[in-house]
C-alpha atoms as a PDB file:
ATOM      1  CA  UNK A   1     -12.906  20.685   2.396  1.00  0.00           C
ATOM      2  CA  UNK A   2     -14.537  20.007   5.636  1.00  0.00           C
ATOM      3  CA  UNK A   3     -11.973  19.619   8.577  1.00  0.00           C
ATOM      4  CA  UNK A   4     -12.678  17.142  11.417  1.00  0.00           C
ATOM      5  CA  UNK A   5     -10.631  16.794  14.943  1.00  0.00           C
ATOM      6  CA  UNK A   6      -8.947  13.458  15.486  1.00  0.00           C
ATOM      7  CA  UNK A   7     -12.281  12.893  17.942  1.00  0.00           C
ATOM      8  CA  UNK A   8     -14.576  13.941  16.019  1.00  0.00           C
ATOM      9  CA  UNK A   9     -14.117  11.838  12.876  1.00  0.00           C
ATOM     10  CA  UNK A  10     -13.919   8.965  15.209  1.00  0.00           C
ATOM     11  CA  UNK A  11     -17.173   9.764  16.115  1.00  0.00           C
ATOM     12  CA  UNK A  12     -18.723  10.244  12.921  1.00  0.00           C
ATOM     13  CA  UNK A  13     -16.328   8.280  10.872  1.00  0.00           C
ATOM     14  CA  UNK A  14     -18.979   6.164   9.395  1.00  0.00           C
ATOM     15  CA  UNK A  15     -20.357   8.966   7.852  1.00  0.00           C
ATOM     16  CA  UNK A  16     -17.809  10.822   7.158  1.00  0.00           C
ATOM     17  CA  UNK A  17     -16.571   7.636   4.586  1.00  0.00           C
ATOM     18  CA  UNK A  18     -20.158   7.502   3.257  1.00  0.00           C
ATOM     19  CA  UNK A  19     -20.031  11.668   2.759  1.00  0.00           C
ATOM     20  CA  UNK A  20     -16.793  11.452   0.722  1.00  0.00           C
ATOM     21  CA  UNK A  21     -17.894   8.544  -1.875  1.00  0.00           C
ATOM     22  CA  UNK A  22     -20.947  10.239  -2.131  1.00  0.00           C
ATOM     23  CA  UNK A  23     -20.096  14.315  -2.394  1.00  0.00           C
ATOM     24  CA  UNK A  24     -16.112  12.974  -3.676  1.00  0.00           C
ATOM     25  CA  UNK A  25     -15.165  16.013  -1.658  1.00  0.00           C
ATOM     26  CA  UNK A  26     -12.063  14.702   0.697  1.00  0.00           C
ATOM     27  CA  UNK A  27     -12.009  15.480   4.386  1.00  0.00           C
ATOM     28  CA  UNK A  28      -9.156  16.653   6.576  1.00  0.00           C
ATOM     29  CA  UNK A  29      -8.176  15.672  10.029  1.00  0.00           C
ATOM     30  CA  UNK A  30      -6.202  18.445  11.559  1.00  0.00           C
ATOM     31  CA  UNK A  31      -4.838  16.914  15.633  1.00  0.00           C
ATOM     32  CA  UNK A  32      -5.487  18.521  18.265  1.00  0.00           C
ATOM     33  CA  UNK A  33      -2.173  21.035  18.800  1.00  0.00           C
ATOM     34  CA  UNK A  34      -4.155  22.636  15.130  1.00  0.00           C
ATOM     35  CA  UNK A  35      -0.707  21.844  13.495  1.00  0.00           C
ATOM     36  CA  UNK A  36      -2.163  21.605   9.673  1.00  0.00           C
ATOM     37  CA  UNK A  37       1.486  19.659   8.723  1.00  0.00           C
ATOM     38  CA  UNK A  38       0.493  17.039  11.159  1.00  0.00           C
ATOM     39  CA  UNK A  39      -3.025  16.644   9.372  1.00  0.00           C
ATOM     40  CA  UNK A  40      -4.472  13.711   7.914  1.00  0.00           C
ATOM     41  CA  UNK A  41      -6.522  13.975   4.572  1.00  0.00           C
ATOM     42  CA  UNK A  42      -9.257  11.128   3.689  1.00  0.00           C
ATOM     43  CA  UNK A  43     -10.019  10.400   0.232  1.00  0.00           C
ATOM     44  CA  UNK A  44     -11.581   7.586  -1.078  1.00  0.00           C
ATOM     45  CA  UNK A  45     -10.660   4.975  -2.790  1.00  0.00           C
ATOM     46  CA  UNK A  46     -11.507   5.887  -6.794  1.00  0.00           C
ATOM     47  CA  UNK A  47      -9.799   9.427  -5.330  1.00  0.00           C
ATOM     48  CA  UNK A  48      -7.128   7.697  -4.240  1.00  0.00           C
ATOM     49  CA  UNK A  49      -6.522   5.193  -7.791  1.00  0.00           C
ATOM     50  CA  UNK A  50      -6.815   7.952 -10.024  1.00  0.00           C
ATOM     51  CA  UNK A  51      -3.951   9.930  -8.087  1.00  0.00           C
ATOM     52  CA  UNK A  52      -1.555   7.344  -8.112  1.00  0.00           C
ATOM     53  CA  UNK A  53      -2.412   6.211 -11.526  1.00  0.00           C
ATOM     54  CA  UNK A  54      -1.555   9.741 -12.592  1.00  0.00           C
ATOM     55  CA  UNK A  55       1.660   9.620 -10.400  1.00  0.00           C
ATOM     56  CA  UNK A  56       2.840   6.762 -11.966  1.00  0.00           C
ATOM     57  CA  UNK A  57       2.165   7.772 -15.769  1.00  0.00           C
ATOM     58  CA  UNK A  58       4.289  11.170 -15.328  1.00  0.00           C
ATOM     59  CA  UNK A  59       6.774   9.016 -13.229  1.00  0.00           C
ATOM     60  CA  UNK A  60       7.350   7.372 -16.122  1.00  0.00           C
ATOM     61  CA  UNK A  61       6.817   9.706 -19.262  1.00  0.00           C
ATOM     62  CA  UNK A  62       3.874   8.525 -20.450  1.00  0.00           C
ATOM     63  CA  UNK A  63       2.043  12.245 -19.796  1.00  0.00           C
ATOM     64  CA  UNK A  64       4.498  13.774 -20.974  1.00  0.00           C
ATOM     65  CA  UNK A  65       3.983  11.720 -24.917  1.00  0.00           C
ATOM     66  CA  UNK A  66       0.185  12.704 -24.227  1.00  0.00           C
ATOM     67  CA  UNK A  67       0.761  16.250 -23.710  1.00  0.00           C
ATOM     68  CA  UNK A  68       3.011  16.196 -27.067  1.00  0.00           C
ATOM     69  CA  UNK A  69       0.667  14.789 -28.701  1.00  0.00           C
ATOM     70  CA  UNK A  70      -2.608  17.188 -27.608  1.00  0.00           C
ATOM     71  CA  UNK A  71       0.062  19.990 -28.567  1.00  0.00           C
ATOM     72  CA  UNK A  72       0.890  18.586 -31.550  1.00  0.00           C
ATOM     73  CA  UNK A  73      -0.726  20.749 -34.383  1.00  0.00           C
ATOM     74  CA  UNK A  74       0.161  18.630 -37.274  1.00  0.00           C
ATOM     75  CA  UNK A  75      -3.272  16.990 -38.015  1.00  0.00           C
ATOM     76  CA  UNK A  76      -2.010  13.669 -37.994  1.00  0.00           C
ATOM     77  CA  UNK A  77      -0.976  10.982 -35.769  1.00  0.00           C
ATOM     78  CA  UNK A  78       0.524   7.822 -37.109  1.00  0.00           C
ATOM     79  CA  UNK A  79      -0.161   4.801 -34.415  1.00  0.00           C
ATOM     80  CA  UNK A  80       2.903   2.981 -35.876  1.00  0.00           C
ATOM     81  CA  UNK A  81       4.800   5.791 -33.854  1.00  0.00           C
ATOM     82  CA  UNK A  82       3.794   4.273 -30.925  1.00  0.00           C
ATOM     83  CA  UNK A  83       5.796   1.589 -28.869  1.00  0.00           C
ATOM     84  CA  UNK A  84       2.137  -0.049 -27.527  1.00  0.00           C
ATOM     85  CA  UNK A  85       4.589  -2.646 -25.203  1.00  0.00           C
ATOM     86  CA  UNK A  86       5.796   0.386 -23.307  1.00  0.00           C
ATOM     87  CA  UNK A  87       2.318   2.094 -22.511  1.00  0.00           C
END
């Protein structure tokens, strides 16, 4: 992960957003003081969606029915098992 000062990716913050869509590689901004809990990370966008979307599905259990599922040795799967209104 490349690491920018607050200065320098104001500089180059064009490029920096067209480096991160491009190598999806996310970039930190660390202040000045070098304290890394006061750093800043840019992602972008798609990054960003597929995080939250993954947040919100083991928020709310729905990982948790796929990992049963991939574990689940029995060699069959019966969609009427599944409450499709609550995916």
């Amino acid at each position: 992960m490349e690491n920018y000062t607050p200065t320098n990716a104001r500089k180059h913050f064009y490029q920096i957003i067209k480096n991160i869509n491009e190598q999806k590689k996310p970039v930190t901004v660390i202040p000045a003081n070098g304290n890394e809990d006061d750093a800043a990370v840019i992602i972008s966008k798609k990054d960003w969606d597929s995080i939250a979307e993954t947040l919100y599905l083991e928020g709310n259990g729905t990982l948790d029915k796929v990992r049963k599922r991939i574990d689940d040795d029995s060699g069959y799967t019966s969609t009427d098992d599944i409450d499709w209104d609550k995916l």
